[in-house]
C-alpha atoms as a PDB file:
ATOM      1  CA  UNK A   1      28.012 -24.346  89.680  1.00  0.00           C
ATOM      2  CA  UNK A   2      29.552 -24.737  86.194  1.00  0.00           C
ATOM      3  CA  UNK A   3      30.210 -22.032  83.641  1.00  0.00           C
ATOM      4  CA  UNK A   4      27.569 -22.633  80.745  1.00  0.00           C
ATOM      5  CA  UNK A   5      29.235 -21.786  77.395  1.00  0.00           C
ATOM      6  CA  UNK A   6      28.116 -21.822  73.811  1.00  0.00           C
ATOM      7  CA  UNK A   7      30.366 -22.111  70.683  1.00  0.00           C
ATOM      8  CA  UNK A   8      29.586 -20.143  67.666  1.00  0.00           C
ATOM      9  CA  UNK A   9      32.082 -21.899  64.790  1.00  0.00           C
ATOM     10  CA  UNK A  10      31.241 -23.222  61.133  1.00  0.00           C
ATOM     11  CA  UNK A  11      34.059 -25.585  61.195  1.00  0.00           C
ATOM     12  CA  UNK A  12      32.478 -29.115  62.735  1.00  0.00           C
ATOM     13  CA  UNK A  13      36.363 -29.919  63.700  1.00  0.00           C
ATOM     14  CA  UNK A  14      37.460 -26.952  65.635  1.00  0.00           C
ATOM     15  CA  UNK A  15      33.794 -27.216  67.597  1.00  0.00           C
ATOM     16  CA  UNK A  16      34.412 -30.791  68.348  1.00  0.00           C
ATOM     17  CA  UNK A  17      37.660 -29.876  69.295  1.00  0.00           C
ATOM     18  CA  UNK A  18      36.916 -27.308  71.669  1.00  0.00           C
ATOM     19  CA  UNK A  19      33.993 -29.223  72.865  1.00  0.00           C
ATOM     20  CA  UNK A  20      36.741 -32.631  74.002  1.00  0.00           C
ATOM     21  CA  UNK A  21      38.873 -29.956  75.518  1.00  0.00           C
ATOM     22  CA  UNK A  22      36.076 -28.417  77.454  1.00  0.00           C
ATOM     23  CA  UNK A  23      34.741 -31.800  78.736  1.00  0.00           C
ATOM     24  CA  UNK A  24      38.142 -32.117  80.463  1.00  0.00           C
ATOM     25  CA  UNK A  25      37.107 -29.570  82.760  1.00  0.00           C
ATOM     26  CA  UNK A  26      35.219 -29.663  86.040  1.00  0.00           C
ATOM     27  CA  UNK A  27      34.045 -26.379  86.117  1.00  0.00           C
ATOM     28  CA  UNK A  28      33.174 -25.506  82.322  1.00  0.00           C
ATOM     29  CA  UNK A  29      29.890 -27.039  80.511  1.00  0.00           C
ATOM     30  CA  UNK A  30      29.200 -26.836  76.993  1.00  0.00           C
ATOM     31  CA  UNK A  31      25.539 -26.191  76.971  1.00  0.00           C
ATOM     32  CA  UNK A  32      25.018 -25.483  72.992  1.00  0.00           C
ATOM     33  CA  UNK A  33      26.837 -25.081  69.610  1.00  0.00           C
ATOM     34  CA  UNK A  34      25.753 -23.017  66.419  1.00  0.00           C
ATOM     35  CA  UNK A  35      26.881 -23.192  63.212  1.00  0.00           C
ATOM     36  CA  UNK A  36      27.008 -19.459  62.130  1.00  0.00           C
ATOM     37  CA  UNK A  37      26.907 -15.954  63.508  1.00  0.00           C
ATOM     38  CA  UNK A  38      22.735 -15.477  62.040  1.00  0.00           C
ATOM     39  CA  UNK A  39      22.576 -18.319  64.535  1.00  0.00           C
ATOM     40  CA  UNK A  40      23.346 -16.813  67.700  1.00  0.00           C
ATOM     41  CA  UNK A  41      20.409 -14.740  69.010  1.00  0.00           C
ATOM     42  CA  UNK A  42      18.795 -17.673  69.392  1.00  0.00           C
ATOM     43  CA  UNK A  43      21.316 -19.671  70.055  1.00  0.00           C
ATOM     44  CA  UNK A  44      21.423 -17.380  73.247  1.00  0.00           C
ATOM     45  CA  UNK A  45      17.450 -17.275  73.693  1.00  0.00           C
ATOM     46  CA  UNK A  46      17.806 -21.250  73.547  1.00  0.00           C
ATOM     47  CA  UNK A  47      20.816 -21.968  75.741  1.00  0.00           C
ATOM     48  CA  UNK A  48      21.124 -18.972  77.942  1.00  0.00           C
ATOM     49  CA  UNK A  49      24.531 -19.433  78.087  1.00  0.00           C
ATOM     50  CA  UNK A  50      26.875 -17.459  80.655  1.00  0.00           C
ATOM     51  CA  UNK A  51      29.701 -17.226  78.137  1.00  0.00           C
ATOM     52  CA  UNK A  52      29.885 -17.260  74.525  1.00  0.00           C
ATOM     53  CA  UNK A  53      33.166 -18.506  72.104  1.00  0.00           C
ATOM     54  CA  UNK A  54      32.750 -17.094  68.782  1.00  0.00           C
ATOM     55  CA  UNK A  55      34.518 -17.206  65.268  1.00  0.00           C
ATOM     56  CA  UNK A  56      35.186 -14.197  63.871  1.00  0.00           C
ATOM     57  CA  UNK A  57      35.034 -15.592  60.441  1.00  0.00           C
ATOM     58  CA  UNK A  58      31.442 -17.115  59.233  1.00  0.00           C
ATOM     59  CA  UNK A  59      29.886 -17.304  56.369  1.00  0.00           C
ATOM     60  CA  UNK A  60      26.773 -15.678  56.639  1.00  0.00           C
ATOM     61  CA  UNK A  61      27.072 -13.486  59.441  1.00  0.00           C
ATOM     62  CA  UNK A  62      30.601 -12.960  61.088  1.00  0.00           C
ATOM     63  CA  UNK A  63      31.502 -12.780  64.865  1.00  0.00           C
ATOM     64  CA  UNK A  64      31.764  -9.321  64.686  1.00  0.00           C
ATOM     65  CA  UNK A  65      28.030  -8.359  63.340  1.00  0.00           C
ATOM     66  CA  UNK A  66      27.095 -11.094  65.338  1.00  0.00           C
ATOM     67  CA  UNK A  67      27.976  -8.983  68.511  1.00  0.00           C
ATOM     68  CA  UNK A  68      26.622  -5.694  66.819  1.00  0.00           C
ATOM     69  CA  UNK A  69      23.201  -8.326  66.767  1.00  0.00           C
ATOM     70  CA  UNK A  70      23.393  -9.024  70.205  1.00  0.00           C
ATOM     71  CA  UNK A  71      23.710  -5.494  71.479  1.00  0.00           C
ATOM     72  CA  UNK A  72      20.627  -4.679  68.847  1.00  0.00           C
ATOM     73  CA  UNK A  73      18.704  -7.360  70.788  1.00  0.00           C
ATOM     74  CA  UNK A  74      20.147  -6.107  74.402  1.00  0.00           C
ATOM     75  CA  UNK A  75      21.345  -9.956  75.049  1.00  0.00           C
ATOM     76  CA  UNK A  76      24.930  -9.396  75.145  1.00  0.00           C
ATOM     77  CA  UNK A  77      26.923 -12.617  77.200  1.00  0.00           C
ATOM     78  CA  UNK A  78      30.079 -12.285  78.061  1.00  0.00           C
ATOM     79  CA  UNK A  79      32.278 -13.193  74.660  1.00  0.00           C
ATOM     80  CA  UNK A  80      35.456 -14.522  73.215  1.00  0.00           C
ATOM     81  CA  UNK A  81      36.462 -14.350  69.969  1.00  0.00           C
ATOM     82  CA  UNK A  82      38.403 -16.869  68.633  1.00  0.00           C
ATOM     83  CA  UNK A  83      41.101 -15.746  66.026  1.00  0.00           C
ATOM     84  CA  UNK A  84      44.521 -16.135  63.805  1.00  0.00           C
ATOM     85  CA  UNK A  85      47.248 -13.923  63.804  1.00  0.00           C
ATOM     86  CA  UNK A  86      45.252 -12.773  60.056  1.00  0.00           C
ATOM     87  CA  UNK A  87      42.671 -11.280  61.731  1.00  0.00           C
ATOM     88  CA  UNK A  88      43.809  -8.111  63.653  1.00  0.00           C
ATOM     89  CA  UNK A  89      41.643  -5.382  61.796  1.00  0.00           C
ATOM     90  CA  UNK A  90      38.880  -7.918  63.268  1.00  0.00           C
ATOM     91  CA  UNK A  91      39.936  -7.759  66.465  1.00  0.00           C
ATOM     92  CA  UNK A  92      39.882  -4.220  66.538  1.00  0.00           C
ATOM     93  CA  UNK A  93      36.710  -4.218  65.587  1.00  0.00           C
ATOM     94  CA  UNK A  94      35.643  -6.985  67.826  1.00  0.00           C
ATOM     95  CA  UNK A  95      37.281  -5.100  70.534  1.00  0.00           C
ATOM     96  CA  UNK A  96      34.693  -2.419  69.824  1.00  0.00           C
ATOM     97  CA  UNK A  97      31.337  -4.570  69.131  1.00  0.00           C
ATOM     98  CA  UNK A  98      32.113  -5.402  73.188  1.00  0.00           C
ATOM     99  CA  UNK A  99      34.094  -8.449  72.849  1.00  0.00           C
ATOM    100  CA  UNK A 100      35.619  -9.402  76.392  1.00  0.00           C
ATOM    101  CA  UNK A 101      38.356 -11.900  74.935  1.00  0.00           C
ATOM    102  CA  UNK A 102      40.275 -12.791  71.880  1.00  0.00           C
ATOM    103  CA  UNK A 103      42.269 -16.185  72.043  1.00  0.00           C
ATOM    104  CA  UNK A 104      43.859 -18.317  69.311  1.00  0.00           C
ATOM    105  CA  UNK A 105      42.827 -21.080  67.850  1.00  0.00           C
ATOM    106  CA  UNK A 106      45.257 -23.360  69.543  1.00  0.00           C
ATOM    107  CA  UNK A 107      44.811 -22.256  72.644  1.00  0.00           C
ATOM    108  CA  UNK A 108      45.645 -24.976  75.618  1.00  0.00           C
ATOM    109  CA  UNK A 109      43.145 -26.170  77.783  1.00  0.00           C
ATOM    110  CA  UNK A 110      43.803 -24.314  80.979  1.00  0.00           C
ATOM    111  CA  UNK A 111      44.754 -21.035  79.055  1.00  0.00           C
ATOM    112  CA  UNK A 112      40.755 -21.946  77.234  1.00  0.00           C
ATOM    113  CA  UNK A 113      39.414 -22.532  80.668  1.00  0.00           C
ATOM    114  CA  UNK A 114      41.358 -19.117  82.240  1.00  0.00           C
ATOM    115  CA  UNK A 115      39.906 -16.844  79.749  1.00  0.00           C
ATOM    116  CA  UNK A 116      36.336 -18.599  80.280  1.00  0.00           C
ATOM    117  CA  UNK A 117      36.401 -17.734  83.804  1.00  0.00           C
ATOM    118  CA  UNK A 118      38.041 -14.319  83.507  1.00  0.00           C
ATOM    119  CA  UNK A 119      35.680 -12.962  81.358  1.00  0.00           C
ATOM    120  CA  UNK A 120      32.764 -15.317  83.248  1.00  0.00           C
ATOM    121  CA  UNK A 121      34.475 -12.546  86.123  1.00  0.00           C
ATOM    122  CA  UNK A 122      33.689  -9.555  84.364  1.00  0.00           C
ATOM    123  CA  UNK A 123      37.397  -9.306  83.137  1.00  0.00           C
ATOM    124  CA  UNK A 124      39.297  -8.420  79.885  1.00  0.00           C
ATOM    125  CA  UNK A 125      41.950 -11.397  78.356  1.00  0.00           C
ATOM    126  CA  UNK A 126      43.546 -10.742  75.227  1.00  0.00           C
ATOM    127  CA  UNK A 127      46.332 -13.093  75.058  1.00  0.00           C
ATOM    128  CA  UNK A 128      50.294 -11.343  75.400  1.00  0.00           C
ATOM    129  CA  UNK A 129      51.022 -13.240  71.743  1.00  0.00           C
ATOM    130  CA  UNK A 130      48.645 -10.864  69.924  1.00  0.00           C
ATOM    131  CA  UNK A 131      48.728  -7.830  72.217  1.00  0.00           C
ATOM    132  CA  UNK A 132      51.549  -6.336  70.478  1.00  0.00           C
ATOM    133  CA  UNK A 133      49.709  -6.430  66.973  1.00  0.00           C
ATOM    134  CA  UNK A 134      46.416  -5.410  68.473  1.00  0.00           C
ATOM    135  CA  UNK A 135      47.850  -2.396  69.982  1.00  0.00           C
ATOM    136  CA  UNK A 136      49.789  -1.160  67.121  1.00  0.00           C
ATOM    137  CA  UNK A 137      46.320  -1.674  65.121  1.00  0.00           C
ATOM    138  CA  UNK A 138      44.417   0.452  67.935  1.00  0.00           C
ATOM    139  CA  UNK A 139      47.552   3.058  67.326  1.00  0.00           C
ATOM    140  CA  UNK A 140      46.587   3.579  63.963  1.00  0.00           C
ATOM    141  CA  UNK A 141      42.784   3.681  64.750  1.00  0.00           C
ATOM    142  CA  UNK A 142      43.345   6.277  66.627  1.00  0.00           C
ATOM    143  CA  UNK A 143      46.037   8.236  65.422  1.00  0.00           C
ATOM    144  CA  UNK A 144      43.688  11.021  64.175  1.00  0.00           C
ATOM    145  CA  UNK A 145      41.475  13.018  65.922  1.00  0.00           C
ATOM    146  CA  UNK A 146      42.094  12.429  69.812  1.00  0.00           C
ATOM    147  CA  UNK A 147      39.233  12.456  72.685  1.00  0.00           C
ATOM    148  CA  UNK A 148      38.969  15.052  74.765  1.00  0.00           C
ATOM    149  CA  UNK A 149      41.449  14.797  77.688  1.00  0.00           C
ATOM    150  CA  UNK A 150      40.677  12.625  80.889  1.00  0.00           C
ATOM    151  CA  UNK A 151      39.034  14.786  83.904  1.00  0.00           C
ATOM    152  CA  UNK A 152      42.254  13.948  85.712  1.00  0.00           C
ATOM    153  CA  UNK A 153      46.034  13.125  84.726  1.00  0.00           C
ATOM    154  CA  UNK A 154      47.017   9.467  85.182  1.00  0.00           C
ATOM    155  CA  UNK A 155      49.856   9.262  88.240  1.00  0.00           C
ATOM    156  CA  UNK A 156      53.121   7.184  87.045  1.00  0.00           C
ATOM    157  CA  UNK A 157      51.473   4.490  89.397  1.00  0.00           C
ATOM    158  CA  UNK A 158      48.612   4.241  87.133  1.00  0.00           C
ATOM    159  CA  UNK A 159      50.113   4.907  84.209  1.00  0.00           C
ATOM    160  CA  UNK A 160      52.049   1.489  84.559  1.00  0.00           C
ATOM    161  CA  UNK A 161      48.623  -0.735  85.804  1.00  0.00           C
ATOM    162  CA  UNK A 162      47.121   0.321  82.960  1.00  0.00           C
ATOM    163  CA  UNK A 163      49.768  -0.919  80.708  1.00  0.00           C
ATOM    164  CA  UNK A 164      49.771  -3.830  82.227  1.00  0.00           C
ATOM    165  CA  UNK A 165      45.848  -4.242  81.789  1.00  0.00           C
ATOM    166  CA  UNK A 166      46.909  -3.290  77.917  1.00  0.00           C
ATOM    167  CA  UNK A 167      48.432  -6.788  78.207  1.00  0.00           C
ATOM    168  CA  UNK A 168      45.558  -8.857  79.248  1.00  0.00           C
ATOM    169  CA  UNK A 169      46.417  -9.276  83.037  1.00  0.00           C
ATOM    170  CA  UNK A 170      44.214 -10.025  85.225  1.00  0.00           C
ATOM    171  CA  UNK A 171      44.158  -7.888  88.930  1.00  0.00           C
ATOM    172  CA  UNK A 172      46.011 -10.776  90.716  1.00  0.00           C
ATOM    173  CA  UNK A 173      48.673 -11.091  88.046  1.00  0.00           C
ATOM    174  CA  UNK A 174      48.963  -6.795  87.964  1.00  0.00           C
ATOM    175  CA  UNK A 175      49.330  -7.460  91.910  1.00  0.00           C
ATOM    176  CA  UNK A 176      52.556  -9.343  91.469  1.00  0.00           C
ATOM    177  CA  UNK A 177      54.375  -7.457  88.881  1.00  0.00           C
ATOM    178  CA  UNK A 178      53.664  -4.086  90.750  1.00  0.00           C
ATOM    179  CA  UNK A 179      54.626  -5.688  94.182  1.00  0.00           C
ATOM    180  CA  UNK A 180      50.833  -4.360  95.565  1.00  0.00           C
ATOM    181  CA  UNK A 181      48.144  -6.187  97.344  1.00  0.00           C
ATOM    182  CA  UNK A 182      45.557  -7.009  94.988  1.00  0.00           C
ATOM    183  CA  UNK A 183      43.328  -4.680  96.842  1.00  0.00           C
ATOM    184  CA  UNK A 184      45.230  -1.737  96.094  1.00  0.00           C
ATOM    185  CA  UNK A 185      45.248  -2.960  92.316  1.00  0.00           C
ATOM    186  CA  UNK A 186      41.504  -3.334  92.706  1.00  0.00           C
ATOM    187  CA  UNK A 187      41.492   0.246  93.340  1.00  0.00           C
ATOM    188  CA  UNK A 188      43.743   1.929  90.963  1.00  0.00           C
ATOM    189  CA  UNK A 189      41.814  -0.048  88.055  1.00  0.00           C
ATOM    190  CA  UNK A 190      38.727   1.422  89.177  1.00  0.00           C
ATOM    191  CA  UNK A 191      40.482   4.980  89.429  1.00  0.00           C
ATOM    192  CA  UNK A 192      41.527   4.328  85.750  1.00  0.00           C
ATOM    193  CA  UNK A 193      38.295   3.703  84.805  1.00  0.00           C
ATOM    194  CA  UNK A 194      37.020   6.689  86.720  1.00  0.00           C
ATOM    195  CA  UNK A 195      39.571   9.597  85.500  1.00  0.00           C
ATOM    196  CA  UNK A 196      38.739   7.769  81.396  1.00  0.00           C
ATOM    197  CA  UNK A 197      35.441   8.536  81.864  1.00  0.00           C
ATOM    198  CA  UNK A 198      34.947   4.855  80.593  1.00  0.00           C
ATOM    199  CA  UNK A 199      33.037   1.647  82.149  1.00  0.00           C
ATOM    200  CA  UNK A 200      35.686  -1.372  81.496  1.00  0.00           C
ATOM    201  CA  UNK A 201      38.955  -1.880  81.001  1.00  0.00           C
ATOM    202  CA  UNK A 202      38.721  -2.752  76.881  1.00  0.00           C
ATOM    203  CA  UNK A 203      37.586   0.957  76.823  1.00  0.00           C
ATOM    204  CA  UNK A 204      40.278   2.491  78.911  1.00  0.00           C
ATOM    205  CA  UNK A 205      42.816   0.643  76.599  1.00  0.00           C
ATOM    206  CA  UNK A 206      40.928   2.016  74.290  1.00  0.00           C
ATOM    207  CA  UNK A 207      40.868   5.426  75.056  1.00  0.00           C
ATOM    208  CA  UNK A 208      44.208   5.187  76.388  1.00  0.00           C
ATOM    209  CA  UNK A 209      45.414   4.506  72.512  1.00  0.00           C
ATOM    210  CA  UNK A 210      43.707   7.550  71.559  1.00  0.00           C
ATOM    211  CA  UNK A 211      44.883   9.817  74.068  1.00  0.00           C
ATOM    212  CA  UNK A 212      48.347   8.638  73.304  1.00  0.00           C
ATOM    213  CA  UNK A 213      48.593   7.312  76.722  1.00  0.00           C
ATOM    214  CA  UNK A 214      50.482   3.455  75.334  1.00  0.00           C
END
């Protein structure tokens, strides 16, 4: 069964755009566009859409309080902002409104079709070009007042999947830098998660930054 997505973008040439790129794919269907962030509660009522690509620049309503609108309404979808390396304080924010997935806006097909079906997964993708400049941003966020510590210490082990998860990668990609069956990865991820006290892996990078943990 195909992946239904819905594109949230003023600009008629980057939707059309996406839209040709998308039709190249046999497991992606675009199932409905809007215009602006205001746009895309209903868009969502309307389309029911599995995942959602959204601007973070709009004129009426952004990306980001469109998210914040979607949590008010309890219909969050799976979502991936699209972005420019002029948008970082965004993506921070983004990043906290529950985005699953920031890509550029010249992303290639099969890197646009990868991050559909990550975060389609239940994964995190934030692409290695802007991971550097999103976690220095996330440094700063948090370089005041820390969280509490985690319920247990990190082991070296875990210290080292979750700076790889910092990066975007996905379990099966983790499994081959760390020389571990994917399995095992499977497992330390959810030990992360489980000694952060948090529910996904945006919020253990998170809390990682604020712990002073990357």
């Amino acid at each position: 069964m195909k992946i239904k997505v819905m594109l949230a973008d003023d600009q008629n040439l980057v939707r059309q755009g996406i839209c040709s790129l998308l039709e190249l794919s046999d497991n992606i269907e675009v199932v409905g566009q809007v215009v602006d962030g205001s746009e895309v509660v209903e868009g969502i009522k309307r389309y029911s859409p599995d995942v959602l690509l959204l601007d973070i620049r709009m004129p009426k309503m952004t990306g980001i309080e469109a998210l914040r609108a979607m949590n008010e309404a309890s219909l969050m979808v799976p979502s991936i902002i699209l972005t420019t390396f002029d948008d970082d304080q965004l993506v921070l924010e983004g990043l906290q409104a529950g985005a699953k997935g920031f890509l550029l806006k010249d992303v290639s097909l099969d890197s646009l079709v990868n991050a559909i079906e990550k975060v389609h997964q239940g994964e995190t993708l934030v692409q290695p070009a802007i991971t550097e400049r999103i976690l220095k941003g996330l440094a700063a966020l948090g370089s005041g007042q820390k969280e509490a510590e985690p319920a247990e210490e990190l082991s070296p082990k875990e210290l080292e999947v979750l700076r790889l998860m910092a990066g975007g990668y996905s379990n099966r990609e983790i499994s081959g830098a760390v020389h571990k069956s994917e399995g095992t990865v499977k497992n330390q991820v959810s030990s992360i998660l489980d000694k952060l006290n948090v529910r996904d892996r945006t919020q253990a990078v998170l809390r990682a930054i604020n712990l002073g943990l990357l």
